[in-house]
Protein backbone atom coordinates (compact mmCIF):
# COMPACT_ATOMS: atom_id res chain seq x y z
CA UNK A 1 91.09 180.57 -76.23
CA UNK A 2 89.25 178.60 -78.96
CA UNK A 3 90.94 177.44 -82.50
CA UNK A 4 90.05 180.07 -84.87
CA UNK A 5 87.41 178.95 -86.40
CA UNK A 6 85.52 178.49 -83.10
CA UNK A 7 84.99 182.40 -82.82
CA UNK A 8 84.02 183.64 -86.29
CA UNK A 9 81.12 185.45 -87.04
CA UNK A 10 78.32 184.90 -89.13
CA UNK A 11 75.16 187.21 -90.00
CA UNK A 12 72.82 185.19 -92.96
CA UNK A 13 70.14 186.80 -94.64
CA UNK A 14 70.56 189.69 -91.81
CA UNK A 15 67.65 192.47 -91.80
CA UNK A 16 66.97 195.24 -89.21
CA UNK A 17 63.76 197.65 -89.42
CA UNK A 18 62.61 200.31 -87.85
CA UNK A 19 58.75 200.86 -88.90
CA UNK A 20 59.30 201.37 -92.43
CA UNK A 21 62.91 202.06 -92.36
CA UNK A 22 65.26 199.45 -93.33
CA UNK A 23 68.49 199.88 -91.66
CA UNK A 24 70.14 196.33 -92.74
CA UNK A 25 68.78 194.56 -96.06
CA UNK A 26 69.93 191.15 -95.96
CA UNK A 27 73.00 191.13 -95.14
CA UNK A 28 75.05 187.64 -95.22
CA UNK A 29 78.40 188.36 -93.83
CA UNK A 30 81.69 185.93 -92.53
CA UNK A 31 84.17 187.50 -90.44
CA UNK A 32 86.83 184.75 -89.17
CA UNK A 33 88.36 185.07 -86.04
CA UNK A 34 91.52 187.16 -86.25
CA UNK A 35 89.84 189.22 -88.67
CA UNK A 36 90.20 193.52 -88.52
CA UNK A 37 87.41 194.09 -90.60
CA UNK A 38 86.64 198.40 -91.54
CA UNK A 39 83.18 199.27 -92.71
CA UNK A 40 82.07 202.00 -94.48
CA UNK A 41 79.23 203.80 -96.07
CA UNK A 42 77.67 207.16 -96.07
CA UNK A 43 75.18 208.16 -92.95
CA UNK A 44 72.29 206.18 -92.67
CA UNK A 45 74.13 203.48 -94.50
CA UNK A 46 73.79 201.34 -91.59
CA UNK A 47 77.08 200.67 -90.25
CA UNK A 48 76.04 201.38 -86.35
CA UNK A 49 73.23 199.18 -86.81
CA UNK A 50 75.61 196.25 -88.15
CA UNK A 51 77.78 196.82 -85.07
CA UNK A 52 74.66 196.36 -82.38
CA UNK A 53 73.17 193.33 -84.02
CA UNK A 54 76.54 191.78 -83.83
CA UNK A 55 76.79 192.84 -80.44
CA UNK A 56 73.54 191.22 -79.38
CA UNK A 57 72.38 195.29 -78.90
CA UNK A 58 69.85 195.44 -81.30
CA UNK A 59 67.83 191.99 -82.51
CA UNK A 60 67.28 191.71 -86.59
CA UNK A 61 63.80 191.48 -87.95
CA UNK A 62 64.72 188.38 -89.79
CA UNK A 63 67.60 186.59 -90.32
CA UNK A 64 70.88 185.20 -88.04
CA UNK A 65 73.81 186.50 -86.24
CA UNK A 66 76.09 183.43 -85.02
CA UNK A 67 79.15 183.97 -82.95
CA UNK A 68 81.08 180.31 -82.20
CA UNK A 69 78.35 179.17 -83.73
CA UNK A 70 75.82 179.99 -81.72
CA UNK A 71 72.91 182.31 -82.23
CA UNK A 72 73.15 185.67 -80.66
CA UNK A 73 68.99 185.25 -79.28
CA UNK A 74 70.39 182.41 -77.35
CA UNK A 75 73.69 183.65 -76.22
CA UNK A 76 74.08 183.19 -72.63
CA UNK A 77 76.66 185.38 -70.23
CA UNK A 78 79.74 183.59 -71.27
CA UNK A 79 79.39 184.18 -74.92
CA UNK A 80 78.83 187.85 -74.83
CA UNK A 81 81.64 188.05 -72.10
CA UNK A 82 83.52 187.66 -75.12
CA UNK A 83 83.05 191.31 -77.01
CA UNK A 84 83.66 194.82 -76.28
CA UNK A 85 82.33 197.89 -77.56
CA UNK A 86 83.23 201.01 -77.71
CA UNK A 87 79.93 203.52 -79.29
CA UNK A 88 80.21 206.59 -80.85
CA UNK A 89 79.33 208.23 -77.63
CA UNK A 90 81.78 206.97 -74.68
CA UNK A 91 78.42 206.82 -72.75
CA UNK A 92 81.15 207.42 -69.64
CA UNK A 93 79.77 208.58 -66.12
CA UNK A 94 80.84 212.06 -66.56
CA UNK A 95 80.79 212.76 -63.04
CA UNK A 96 82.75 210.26 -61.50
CA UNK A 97 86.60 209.72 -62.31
CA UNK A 98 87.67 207.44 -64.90
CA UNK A 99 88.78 205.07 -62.61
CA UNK A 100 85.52 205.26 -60.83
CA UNK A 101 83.76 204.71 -64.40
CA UNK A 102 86.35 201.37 -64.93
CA UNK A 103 86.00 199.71 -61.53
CA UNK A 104 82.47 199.90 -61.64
CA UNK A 105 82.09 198.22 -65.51
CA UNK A 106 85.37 196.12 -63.98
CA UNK A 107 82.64 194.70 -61.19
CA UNK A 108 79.74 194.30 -64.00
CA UNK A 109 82.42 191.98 -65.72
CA UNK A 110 82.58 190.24 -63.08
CA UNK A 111 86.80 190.55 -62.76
CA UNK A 112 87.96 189.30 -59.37
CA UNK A 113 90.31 191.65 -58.89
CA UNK A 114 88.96 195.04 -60.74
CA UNK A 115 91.18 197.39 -59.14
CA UNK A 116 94.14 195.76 -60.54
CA UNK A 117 92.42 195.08 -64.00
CA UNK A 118 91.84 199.47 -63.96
CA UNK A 119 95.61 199.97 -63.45
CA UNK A 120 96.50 197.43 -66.28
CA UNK A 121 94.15 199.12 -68.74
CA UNK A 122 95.23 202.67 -67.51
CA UNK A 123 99.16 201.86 -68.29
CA UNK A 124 98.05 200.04 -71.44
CA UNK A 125 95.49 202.96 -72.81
CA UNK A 126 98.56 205.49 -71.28
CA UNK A 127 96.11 207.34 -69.25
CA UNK A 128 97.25 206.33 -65.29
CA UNK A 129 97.67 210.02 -65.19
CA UNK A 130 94.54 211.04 -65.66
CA UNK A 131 92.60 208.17 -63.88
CA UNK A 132 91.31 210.16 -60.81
CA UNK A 133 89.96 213.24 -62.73
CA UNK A 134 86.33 213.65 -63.90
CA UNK A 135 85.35 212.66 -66.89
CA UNK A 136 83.62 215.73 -67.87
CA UNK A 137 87.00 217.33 -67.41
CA UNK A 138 89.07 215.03 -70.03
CA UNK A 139 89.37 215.82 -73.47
CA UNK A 140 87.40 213.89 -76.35
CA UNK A 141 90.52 212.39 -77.44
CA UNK A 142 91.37 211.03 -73.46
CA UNK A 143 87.63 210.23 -73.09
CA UNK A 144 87.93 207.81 -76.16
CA UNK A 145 90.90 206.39 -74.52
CA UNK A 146 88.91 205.46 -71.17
CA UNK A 147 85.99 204.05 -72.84
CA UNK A 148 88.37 201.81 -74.88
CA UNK A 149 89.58 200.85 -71.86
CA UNK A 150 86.74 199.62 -70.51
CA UNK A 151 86.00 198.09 -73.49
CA UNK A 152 89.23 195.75 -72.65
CA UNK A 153 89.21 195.09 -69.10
CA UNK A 154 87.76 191.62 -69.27
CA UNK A 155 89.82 191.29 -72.80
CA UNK A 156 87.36 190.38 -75.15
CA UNK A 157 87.98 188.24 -78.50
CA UNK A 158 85.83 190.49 -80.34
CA UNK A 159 85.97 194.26 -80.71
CA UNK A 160 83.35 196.35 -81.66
CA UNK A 161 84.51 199.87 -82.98
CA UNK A 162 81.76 202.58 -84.24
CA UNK A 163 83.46 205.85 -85.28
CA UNK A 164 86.47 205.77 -82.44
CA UNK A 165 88.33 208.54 -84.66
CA UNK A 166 85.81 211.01 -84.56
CA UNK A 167 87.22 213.91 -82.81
CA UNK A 168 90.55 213.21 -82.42
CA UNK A 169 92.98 215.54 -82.91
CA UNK A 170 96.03 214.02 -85.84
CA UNK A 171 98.51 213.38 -82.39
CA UNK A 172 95.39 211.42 -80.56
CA UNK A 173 93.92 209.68 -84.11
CA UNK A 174 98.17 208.69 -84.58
CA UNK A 175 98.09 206.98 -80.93
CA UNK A 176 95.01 205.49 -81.50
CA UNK A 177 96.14 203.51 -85.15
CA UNK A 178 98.93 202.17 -83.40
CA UNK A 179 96.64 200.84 -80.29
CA UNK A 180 94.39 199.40 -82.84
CA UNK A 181 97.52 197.70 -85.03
CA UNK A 182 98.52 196.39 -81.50
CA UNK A 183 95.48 194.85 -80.77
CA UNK A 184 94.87 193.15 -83.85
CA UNK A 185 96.10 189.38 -83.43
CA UNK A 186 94.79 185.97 -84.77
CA UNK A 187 92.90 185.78 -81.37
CA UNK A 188 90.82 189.28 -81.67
CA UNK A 189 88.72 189.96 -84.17
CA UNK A 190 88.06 193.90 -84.81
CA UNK A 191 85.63 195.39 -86.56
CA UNK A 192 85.39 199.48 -86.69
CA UNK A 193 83.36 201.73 -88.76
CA UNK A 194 85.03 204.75 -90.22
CA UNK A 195 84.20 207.62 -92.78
CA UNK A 196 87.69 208.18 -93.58
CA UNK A 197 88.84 206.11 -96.06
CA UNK A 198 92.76 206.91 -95.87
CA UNK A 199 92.37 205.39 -92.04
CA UNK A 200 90.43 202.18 -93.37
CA UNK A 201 94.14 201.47 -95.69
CA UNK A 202 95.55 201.92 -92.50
CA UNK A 203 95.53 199.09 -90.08
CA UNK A 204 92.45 196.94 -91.46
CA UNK A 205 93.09 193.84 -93.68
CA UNK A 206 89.44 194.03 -94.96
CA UNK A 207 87.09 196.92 -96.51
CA UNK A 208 83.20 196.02 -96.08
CA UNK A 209 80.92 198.90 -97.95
CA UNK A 210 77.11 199.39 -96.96
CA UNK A 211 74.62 201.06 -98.91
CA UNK A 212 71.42 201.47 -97.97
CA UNK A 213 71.55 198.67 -95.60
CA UNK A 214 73.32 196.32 -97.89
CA UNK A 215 76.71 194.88 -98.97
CA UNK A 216 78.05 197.19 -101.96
CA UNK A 217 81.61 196.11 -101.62
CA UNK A 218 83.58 193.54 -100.21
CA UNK A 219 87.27 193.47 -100.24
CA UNK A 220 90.61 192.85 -99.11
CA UNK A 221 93.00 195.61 -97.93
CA UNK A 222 96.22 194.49 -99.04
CA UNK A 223 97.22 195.22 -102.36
CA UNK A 224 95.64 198.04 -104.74
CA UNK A 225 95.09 200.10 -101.69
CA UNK A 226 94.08 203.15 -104.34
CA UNK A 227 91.91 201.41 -106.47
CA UNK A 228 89.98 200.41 -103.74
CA UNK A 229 89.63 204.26 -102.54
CA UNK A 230 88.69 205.37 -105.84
CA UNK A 231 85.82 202.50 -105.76
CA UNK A 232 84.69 203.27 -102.39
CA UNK A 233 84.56 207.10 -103.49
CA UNK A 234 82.74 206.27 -106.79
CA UNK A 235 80.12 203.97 -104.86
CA UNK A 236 79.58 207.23 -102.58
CA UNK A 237 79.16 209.61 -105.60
CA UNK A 238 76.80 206.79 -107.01
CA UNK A 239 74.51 207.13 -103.66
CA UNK A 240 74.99 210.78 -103.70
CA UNK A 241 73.06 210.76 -107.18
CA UNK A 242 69.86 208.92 -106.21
């Protein structure tokens, strides 16, 4: 793994459009390696358009996304080897088993040995049990799990997180904190949108607000953990009145 440094990621003067709708506005944005980064905003703010450009998913209309230091337009396989992502939708096979779904995304990786990486991921994610039924037949909370786990079968230094609570019953959203506390370590970076702002003070170390596409608050989670609520909840009431 690289020194620190090596992995962070930069977005300068970051814009994304869609005709004449402006999903990012300039964005300029550092997030070190080791960094667990939430990011918030109303809908439409653009937080699931942040996520893709950083992923490579979705290409800005001007500006740059670096990751090691190397722009995302140019990245070859090796570089984006290095991130997972897990959507809003699992975007799961829903007819074939879960392990089905993993050893085939386990092959895309390219993992020598996928069947072994699936078992690994299913005793990690706790959900061996449930590895050889459907996926239409698990429960949102269990289908979050599996696509997480595919996420982290080739164990990426960057983790890409839009929404993963949504759905999730208070036992599953519980598990999932702790999974995410787990995996945050000065060699991952994570980076999850949320709307909740009591799960942002939980687990992140840094609060990024959009609104309307661009950075309305900036800050880190580690003292003052009310204050920053009350902002955050004042900046939506602000939007709310325009």
């Amino acid at each position: 793994m690289d020194a620190a440094p090596a992995l962070g990621i930069s977005l300068r003067g970051v814009t994304k459009a869609f005709g004449a709708q402006v999903a990012l506005d300039h964005v300029d944005l550092e997030i070190p390696q080791g960094s667990f980064l939430a990011v918030m905003g109303a809908n439409g703010a653009g937080k699931t358009t942040l996520l893709k450009t950083i992923a490579g998913l979705a290409v800005p209309t001007a500006g740059s996304v670096r990751i090691a230091g190397v722009e995302m337009r140019e990245a070859g396989p090796r570089l984006r080897a290095l991130i997972g992502v897990v959507s809003h939708e699992t975007m799961l096979y829903a007819d074939l088993t879960a392990a089905e779904n993993l050893r085939f995304h386990a092959r895309l990786f390219g993992l020598r040995h996928p069947r072994e990486a699936v078992e690994r991921a299913g005793e990690r994610l706790g959900i061996t049990p449930v590895l050889d039924r459907p996926v239409r037949a698990l429960s949102r909370g269990t289908r979050q799990r599996v696509a997480l786990a595919r996420a982290l079968l080739h164990d990426p230094a960057i983790l890409l997180l839009d929404e993963p609570f949504t759905g999730l019953d208070e036992a599953a959203a519980a598990s999932l904190t702790e999974l995410l506390e787990e995996l945050a370590t000065p060699e991952r970076t994570l980076v999850v949108t949320l709307h909740d702002v009591v799960r942002a003070m939980a687990g992140p170390r840094r609060l990024v607000v959009l609104s309307a596409g661009r950075i309305a608050l900036d800050t880190p989670i580690d003292t003052g953990s009310e204050a920053i609520a009350e902002t955050y909840l004042g900046l939506l009431r602000e939007e709310a009145r325009r």
